[in-house]
Protein backbone atom coordinates (compact mmCIF):
# COMPACT_ATOMS: atom_id res chain seq x y z
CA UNK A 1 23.37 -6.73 5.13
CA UNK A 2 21.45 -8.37 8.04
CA UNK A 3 18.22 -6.60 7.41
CA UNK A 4 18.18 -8.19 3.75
CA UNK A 5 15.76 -10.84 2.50
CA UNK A 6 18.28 -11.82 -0.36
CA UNK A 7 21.58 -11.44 2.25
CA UNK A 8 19.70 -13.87 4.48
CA UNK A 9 18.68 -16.70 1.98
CA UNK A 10 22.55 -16.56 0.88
CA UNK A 11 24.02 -16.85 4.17
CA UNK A 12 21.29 -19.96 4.95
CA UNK A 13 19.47 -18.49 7.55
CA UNK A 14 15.88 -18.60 5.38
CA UNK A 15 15.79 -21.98 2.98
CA UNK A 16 14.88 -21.79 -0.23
CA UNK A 17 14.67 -24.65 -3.07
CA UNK A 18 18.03 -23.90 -4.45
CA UNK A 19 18.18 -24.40 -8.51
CA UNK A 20 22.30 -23.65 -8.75
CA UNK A 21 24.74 -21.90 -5.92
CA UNK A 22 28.29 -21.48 -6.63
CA UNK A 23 31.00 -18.96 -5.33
CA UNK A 24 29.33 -15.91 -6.73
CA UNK A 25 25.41 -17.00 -7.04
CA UNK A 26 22.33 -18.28 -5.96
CA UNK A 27 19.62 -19.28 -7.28
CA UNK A 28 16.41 -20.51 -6.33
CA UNK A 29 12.92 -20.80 -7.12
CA UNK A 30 10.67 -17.86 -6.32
CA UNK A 31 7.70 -18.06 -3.50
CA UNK A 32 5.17 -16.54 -5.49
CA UNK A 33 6.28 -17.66 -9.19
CA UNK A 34 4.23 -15.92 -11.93
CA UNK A 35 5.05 -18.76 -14.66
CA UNK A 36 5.49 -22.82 -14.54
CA UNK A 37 9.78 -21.95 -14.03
CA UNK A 38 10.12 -18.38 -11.73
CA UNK A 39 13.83 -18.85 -10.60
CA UNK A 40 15.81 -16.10 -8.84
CA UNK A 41 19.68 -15.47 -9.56
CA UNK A 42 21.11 -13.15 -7.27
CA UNK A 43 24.84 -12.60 -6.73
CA UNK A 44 25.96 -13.46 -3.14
CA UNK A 45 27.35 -9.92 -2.70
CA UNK A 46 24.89 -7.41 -1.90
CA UNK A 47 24.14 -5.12 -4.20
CA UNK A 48 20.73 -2.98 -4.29
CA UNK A 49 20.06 -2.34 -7.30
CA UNK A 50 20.56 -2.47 -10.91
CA UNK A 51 20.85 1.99 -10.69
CA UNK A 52 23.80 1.22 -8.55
CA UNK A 53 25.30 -0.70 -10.82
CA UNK A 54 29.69 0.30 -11.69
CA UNK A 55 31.41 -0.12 -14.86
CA UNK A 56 33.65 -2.93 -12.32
CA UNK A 57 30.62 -4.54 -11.43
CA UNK A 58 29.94 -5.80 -15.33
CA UNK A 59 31.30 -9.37 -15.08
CA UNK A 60 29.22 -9.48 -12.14
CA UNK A 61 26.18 -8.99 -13.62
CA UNK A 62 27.03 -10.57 -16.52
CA UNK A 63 27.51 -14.23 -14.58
CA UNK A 64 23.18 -13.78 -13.11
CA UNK A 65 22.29 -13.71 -17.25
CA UNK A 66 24.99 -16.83 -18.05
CA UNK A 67 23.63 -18.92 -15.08
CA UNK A 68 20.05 -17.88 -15.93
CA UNK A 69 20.52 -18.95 -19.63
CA UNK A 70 22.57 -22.67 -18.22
CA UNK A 71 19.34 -22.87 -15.88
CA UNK A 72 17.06 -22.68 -19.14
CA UNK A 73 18.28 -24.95 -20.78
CA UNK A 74 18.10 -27.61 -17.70
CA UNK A 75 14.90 -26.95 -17.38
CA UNK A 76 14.33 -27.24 -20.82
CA UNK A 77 12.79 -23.77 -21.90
CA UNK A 78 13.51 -24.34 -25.62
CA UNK A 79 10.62 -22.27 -26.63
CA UNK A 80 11.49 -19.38 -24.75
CA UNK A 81 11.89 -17.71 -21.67
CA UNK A 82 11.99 -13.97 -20.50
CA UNK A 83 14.62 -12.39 -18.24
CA UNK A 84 14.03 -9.46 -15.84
CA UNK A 85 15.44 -6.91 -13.81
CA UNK A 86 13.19 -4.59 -12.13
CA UNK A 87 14.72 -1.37 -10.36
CA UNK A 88 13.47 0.62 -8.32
CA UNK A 89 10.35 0.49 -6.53
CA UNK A 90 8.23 2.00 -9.18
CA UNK A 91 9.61 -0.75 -11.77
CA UNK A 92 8.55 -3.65 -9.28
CA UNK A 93 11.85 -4.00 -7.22
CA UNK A 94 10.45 -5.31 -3.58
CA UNK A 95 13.48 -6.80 -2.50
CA UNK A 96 16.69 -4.44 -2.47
CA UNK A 97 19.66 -7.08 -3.57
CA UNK A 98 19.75 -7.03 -7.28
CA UNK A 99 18.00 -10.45 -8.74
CA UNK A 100 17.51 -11.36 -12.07
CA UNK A 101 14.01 -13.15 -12.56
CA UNK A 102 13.82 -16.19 -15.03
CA UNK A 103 10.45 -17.08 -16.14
CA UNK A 104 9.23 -19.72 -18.49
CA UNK A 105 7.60 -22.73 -18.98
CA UNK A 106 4.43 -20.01 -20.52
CA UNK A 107 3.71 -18.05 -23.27
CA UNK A 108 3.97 -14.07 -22.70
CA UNK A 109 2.64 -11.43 -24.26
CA UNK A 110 3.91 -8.12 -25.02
CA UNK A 111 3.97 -5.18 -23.58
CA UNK A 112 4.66 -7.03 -19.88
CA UNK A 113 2.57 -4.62 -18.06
């Protein structure tokens, strides 16, 4: 999609600090990071949300959560990290390509807000 934030990072046109890209993914450290590690995973094919989401589209989804947990570990998050998927606007979804946030490096609390 050519009007996409996500679409555009993927296809180079906007740099990023890249953490991992492969075939499938992306990732890359978020602008505004909310914790000491705020990566991004997003899968190169556009998809805009996690409510879209098909039973065909599982292995897909379930790459973002195996790259986010390889990413961890590099970065050494052994005391815990948090993974997140926000859909829809009212959960927090700004960006319409589904991303999985990764967020560590920080104690969290519970509930997240």
């Amino acid at each position: 999609m050519s009007d996409c934030l996500f679409c555009r990072i993927v296809n180079g046109e906007i740099p990023t600090k890249k953490v991992h890209e492969d075939e499938r993914y992306l990732a890359f450290e978020d602008i505004h990071p909310q914790a000491p590690v705020h990566v991004l995973i997003v899968p190169k094919e556009h998809i805009a949300s996690v409510a879209e989401v098909v039973e065909e589209q599982a292995e897909l989804l379930g790459g973002l959560i195996t790259i986010a947990a390889r990413i961890a570990r590099d970065k050494k998050l052994d005391s815990g990290y948090r993974l997140v998927f926000n859909c829809q606007k009212d959960a927090g979804q700004e960006v319409f390509h589904i991303h999985l946030h990764l967020l560590g490096g920080r104690k969290f609390t519970w509930p997240p807000g």
